[in-house]
C-alpha atoms as a PDB file:
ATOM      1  CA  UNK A   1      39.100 163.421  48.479  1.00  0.00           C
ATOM      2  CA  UNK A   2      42.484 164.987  48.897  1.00  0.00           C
ATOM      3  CA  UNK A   3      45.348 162.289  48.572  1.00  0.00           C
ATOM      4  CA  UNK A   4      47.378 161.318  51.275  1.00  0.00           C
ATOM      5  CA  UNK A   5      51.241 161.961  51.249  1.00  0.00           C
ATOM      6  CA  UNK A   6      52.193 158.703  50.609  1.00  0.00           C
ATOM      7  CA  UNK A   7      49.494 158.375  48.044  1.00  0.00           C
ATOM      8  CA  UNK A   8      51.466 162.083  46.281  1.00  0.00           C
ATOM      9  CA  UNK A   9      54.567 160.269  46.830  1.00  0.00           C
ATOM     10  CA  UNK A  10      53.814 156.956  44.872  1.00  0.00           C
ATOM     11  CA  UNK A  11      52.361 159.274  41.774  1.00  0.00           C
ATOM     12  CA  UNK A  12      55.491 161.062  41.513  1.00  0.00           C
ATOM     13  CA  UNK A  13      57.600 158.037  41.221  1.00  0.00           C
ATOM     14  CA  UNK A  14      55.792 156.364  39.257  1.00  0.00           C
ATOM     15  CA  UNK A  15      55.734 159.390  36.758  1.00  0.00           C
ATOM     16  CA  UNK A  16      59.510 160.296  36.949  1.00  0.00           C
ATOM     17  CA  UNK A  17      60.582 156.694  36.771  1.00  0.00           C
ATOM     18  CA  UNK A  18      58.054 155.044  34.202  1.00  0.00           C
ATOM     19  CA  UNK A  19      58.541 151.915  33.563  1.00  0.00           C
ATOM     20  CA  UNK A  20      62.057 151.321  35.141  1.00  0.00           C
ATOM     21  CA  UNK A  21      59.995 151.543  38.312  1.00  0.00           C
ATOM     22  CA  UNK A  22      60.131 147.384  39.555  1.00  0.00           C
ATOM     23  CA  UNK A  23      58.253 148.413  42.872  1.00  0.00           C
ATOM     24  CA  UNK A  24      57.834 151.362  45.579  1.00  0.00           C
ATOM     25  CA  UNK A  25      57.303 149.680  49.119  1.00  0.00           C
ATOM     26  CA  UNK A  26      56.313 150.870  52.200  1.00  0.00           C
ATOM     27  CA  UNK A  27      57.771 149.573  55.332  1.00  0.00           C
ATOM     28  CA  UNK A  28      58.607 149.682  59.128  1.00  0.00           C
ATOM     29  CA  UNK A  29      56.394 151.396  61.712  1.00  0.00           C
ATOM     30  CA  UNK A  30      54.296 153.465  58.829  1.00  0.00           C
ATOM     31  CA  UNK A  31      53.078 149.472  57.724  1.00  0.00           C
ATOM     32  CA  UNK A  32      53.011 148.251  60.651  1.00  0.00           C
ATOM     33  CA  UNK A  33      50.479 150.705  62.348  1.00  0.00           C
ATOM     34  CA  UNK A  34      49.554 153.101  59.925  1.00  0.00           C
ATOM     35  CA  UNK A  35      50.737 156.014  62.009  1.00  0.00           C
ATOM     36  CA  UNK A  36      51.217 159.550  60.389  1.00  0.00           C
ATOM     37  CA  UNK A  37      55.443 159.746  61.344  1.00  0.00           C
ATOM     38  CA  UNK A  38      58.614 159.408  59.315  1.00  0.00           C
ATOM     39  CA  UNK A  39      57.633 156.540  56.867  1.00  0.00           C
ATOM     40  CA  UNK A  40      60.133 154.345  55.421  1.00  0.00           C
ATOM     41  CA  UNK A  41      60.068 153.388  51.653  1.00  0.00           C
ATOM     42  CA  UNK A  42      62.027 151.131  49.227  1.00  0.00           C
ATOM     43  CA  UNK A  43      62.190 151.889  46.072  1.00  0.00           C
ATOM     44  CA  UNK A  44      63.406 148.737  43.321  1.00  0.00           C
ATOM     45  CA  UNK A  45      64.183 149.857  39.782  1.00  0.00           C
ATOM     46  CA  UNK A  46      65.575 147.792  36.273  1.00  0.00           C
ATOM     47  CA  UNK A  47      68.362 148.827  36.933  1.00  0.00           C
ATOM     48  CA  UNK A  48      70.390 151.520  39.031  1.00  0.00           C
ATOM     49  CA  UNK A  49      72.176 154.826  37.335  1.00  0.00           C
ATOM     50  CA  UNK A  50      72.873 158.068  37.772  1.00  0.00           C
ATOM     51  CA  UNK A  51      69.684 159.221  35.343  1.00  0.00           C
ATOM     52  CA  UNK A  52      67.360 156.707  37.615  1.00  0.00           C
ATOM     53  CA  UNK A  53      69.056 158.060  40.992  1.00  0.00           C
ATOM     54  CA  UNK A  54      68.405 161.827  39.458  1.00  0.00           C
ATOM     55  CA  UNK A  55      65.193 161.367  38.401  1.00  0.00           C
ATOM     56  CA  UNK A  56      64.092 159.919  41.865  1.00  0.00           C
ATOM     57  CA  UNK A  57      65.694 162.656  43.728  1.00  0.00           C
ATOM     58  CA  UNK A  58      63.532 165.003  42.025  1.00  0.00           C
ATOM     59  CA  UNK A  59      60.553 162.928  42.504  1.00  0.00           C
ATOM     60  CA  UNK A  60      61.187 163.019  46.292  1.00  0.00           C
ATOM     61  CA  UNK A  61      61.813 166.524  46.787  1.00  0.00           C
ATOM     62  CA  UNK A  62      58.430 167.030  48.919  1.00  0.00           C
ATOM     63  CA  UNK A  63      58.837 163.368  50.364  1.00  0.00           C
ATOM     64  CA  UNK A  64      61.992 164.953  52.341  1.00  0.00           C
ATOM     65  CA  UNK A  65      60.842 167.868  52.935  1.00  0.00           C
ATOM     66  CA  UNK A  66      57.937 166.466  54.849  1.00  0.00           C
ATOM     67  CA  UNK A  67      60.306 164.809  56.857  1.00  0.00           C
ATOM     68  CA  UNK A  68      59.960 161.316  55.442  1.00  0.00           C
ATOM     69  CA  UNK A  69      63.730 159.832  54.982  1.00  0.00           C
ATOM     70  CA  UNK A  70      65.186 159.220  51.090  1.00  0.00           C
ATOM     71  CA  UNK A  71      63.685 155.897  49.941  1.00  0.00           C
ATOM     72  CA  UNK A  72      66.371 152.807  50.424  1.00  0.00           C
ATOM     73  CA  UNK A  73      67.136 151.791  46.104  1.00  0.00           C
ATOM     74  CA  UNK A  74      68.132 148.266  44.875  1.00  0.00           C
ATOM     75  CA  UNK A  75      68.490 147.376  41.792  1.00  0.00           C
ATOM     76  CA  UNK A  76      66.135 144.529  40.905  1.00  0.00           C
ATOM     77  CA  UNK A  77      69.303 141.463  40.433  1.00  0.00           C
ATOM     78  CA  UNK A  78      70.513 142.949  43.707  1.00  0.00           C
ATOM     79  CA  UNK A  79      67.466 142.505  45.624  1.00  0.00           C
ATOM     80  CA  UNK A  80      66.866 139.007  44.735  1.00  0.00           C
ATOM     81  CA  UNK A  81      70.631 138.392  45.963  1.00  0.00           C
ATOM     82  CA  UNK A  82      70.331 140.902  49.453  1.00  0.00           C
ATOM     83  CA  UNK A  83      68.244 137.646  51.435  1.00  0.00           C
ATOM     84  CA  UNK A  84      71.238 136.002  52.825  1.00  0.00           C
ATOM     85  CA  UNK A  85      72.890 139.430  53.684  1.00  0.00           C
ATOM     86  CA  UNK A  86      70.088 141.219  55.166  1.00  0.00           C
ATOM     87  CA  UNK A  87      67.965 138.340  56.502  1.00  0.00           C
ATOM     88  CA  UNK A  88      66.703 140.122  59.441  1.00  0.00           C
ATOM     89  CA  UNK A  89      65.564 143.306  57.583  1.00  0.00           C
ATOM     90  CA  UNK A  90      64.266 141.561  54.860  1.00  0.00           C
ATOM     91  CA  UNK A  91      62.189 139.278  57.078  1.00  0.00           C
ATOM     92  CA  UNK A  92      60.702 142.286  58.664  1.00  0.00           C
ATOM     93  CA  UNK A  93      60.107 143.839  55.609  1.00  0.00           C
ATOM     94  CA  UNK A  94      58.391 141.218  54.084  1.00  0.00           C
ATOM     95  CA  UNK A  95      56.086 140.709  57.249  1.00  0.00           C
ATOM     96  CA  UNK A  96      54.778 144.402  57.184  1.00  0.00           C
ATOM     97  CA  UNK A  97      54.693 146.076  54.128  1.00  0.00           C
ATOM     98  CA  UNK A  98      52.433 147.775  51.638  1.00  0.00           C
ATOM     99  CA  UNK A  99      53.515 148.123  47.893  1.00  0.00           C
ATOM    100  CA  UNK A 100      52.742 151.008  46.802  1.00  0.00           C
ATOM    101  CA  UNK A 101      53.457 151.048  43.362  1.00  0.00           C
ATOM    102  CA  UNK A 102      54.625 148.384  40.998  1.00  0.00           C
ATOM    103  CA  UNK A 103      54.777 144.639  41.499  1.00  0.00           C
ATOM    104  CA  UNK A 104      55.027 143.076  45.023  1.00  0.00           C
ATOM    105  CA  UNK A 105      58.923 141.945  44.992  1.00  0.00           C
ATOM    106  CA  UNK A 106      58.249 139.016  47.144  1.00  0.00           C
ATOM    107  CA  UNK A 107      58.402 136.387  44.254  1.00  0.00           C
ATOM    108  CA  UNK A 108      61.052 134.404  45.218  1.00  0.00           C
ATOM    109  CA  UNK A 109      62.743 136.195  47.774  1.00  0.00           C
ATOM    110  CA  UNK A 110      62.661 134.829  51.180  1.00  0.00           C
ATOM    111  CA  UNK A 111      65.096 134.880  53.997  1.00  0.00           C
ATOM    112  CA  UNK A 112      66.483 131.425  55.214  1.00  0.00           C
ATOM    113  CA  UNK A 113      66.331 130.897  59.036  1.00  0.00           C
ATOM    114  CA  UNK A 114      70.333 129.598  59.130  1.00  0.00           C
ATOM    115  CA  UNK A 115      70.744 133.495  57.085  1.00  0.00           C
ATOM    116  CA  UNK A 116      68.374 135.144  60.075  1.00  0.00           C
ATOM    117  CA  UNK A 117      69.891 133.242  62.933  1.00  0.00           C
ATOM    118  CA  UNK A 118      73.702 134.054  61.612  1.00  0.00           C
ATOM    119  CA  UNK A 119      72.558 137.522  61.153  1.00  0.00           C
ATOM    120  CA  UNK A 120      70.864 138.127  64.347  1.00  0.00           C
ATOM    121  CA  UNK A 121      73.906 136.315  66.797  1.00  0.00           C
ATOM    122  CA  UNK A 122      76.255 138.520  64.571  1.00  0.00           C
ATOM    123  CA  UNK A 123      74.228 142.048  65.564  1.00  0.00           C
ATOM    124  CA  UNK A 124      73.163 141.028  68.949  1.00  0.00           C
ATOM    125  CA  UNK A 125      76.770 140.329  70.081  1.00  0.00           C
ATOM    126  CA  UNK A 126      77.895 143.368  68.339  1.00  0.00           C
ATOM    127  CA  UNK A 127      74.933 145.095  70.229  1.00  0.00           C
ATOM    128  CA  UNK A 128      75.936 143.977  73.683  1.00  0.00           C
ATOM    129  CA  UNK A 129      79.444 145.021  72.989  1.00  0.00           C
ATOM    130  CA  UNK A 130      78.260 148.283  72.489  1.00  0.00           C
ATOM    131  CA  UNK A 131      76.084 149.091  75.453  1.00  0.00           C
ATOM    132  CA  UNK A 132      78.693 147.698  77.773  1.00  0.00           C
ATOM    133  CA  UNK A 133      81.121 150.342  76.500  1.00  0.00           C
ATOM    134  CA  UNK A 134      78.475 153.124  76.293  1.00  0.00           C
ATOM    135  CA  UNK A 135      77.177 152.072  80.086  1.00  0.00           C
ATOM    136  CA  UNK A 136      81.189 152.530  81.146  1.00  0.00           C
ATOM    137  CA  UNK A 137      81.563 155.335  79.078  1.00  0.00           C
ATOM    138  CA  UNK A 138      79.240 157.366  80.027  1.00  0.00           C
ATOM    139  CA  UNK A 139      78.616 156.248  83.556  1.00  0.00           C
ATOM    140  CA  UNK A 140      78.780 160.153  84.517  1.00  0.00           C
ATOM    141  CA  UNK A 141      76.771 160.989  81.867  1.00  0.00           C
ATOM    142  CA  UNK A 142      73.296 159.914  82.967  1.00  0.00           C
ATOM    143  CA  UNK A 143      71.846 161.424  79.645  1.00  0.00           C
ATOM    144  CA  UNK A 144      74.168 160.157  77.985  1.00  0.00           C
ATOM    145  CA  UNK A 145      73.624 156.960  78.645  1.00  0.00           C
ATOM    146  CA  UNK A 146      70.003 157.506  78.134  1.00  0.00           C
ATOM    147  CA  UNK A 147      70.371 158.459  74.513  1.00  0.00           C
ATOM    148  CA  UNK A 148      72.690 155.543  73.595  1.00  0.00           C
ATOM    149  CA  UNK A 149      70.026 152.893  75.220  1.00  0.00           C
ATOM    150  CA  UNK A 150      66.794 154.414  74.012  1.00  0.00           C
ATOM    151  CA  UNK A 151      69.003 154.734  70.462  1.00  0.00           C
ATOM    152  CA  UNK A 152      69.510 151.119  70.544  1.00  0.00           C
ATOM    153  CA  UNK A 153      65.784 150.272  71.163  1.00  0.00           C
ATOM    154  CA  UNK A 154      64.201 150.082  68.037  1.00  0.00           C
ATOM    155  CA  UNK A 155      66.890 147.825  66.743  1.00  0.00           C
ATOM    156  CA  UNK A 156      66.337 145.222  69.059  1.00  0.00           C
ATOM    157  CA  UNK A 157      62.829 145.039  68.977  1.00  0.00           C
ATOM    158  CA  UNK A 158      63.553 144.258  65.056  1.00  0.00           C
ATOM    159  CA  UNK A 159      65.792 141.576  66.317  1.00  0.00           C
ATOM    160  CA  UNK A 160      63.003 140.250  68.904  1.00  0.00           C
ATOM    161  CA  UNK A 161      60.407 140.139  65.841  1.00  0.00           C
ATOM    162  CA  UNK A 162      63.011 138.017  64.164  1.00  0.00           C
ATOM    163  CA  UNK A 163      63.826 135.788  67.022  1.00  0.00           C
ATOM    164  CA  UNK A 164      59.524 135.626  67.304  1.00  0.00           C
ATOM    165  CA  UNK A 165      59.348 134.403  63.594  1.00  0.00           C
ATOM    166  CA  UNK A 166      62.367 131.734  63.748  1.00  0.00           C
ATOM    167  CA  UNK A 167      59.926 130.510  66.587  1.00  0.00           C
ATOM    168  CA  UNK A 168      56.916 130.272  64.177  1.00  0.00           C
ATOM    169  CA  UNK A 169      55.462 132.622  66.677  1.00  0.00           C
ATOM    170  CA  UNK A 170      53.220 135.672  65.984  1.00  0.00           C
ATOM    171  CA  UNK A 171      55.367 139.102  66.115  1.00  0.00           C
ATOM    172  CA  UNK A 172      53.300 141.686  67.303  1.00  0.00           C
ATOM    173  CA  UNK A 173      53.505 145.217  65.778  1.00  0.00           C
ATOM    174  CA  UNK A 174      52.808 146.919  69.015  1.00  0.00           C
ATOM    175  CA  UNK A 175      55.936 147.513  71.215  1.00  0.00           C
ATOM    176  CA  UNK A 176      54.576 146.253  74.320  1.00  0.00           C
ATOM    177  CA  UNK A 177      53.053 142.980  73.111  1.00  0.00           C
ATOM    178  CA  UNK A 178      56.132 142.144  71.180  1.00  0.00           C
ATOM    179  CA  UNK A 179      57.955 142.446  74.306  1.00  0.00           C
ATOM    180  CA  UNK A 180      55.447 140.392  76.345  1.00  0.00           C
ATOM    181  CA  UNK A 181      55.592 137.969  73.740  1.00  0.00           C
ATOM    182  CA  UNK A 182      59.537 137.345  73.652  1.00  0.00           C
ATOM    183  CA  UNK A 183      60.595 137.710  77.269  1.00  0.00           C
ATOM    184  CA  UNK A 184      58.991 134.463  78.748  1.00  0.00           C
ATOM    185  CA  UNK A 185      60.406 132.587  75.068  1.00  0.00           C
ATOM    186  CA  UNK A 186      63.901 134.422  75.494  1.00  0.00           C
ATOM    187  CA  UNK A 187      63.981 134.768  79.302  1.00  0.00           C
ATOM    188  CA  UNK A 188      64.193 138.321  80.174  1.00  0.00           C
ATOM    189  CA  UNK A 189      62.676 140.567  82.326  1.00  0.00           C
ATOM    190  CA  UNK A 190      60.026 142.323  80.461  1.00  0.00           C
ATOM    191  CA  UNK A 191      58.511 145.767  82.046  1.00  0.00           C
ATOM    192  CA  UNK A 192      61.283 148.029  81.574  1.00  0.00           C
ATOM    193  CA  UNK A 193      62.412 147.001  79.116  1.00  0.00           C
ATOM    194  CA  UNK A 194      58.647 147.890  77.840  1.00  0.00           C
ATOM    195  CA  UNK A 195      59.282 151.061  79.906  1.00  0.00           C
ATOM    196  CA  UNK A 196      62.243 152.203  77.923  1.00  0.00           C
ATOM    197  CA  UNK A 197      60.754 150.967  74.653  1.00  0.00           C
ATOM    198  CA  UNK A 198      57.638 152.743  74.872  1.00  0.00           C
ATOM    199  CA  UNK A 199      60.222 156.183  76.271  1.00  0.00           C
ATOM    200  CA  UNK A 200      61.849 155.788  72.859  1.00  0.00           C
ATOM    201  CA  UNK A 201      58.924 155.351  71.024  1.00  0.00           C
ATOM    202  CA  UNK A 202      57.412 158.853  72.226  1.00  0.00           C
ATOM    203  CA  UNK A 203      60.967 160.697  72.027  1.00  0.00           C
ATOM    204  CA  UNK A 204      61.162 161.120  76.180  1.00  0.00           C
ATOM    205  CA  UNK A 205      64.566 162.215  77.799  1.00  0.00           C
ATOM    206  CA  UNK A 206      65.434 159.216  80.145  1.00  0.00           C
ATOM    207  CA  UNK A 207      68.473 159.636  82.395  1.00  0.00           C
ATOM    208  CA  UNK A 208      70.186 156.473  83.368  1.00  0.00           C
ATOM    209  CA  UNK A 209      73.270 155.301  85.390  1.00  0.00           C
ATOM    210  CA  UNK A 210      74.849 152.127  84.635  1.00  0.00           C
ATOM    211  CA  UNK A 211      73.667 150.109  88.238  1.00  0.00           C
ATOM    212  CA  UNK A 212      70.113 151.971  87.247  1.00  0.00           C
ATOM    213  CA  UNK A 213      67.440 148.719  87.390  1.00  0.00           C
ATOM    214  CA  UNK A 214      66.099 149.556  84.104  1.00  0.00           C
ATOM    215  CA  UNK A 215      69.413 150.024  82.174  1.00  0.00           C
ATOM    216  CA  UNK A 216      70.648 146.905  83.789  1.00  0.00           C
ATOM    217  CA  UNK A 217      67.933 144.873  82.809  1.00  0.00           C
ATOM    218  CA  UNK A 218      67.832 146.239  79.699  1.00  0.00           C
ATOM    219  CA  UNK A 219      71.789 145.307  79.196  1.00  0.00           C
ATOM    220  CA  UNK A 220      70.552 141.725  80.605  1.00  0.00           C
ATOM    221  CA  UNK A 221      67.538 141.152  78.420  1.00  0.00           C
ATOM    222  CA  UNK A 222      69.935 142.215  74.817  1.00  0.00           C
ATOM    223  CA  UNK A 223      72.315 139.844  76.360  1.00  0.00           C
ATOM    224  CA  UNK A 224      70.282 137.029  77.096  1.00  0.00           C
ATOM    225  CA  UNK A 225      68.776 137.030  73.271  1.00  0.00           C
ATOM    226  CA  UNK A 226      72.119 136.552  72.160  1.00  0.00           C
ATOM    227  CA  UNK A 227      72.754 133.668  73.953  1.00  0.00           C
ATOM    228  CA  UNK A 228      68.898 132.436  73.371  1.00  0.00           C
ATOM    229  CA  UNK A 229      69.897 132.644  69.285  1.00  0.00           C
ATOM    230  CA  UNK A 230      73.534 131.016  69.861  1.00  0.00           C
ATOM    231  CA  UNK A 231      71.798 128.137  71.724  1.00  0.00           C
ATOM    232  CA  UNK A 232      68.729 127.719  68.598  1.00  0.00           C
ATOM    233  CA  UNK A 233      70.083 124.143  67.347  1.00  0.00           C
ATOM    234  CA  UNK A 234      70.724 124.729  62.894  1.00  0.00           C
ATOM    235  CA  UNK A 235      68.234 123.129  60.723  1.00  0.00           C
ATOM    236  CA  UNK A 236      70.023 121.107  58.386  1.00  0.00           C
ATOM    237  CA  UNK A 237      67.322 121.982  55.398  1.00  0.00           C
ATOM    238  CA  UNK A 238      68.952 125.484  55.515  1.00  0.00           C
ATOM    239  CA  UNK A 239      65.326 126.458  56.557  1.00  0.00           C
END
């Protein structure tokens, strides 16, 4: 049986890293579903040079060329210390992921809920910021607009995973149920917001005018989460 890409991809590293290979990880929507897109990788080495960074480079030569973005690189100290700085990605990481090669890098990393919850406020506020200038903007620029909200999607549904899991609630990988999931728990409106999610998803042109219902309730639903997280009381375990 022929091997898959990813399968080509993992042999390669392996062989041009040896044993200063920690772990190769697969993450995102490529875990999550199994789908054949743009897969997202992490690679975690001994330690980080300009040899390891070379020889990796080479290694992913037909990785890129296939389309697949450059793995993300840590060096091992540096992804034991990353939890409390990238809380939210982590967490989602660590919820769907396959390891594709060396050691599962779990072991003692995990992502505090005060981390996630500073984290998430932080880049939801900074997210609402940011579609109210785009929606004024571009508010003669119905494309425009279009591209800067269905560009903003698929970092909010990593936030609404997060806000799910600081719940102790299941996070769906499909887009739809994670949104049905979070809008009665957040309080937002939750079809088009599932309509623009699932219009990013498949790469659709939307055209959208500020006062258009679905960008408004999309602008009301990002905005509502970040009040949702500044209201969660903090756990005084740090947990």
């Amino acid at each position: 049986m022929a091997k898959t890409a990813v399968e080509q991809f993992a042999e390669s590293v392996r062989g041009a890293l040896g044993a200063h290979l920690v772990s190769l990880v697969l993450f995102g929507s490529a875990a999550r579903r199994g789908d054949g897109g743009p897969a997202d990788t992490i690679v975690i080495l001994d330690r980080v040079d300009g040899a390891a960074l070379a020889s990796l480079a080479a290694a992913s030569r037909d990785w890129l060329k296939d389309g697949h973005p450059a793995p993300l690189v840590f060096g091992e100290g540096e992804w034991k210390d990353s939890a409390d700085v990238f809380a939210i990605e982590l967490g989602d990481m660590r919820a769907h992921h396959r390891v594709l090669a060396g050691r599962d890098p779990w072991a003692g990393v995990a992502p505090r809920d005060e981390d996630v919850r500073r984290q998430l406020e932080q880049e939801l506020r900074g997210k609402v910021i940011r579609l109210r200038q785009a929606y004024v903007g571009a508010a003669r620029e119905p494309a425009e607009l279009g591209r800067a909200v269905l560009g903003s999607v698929s970092g909010f549904l990593t936030m609404l995973r997060a806000v799910l899991r600081l719940a102790r609630r299941d996070a769906p990988a499909d887009r739809a149920a994670l949104i049905a999931e979070a809008a009665p728990l957040v309080g937002f409106e939750a079809g088009p917001v599932t309509t623009l999610a699932v219009a990013a998803r498949e790469r659709r042109a939307v055209k959208l005018a500020p006062d258009d219902p679905a960008a408004a309730a999309y602008l009301a639903a990002v905005t509502r989460t970040a009040q949702y997280v500044n209201d969660l009381p903090t756990r005084s375990d740090g947990r």
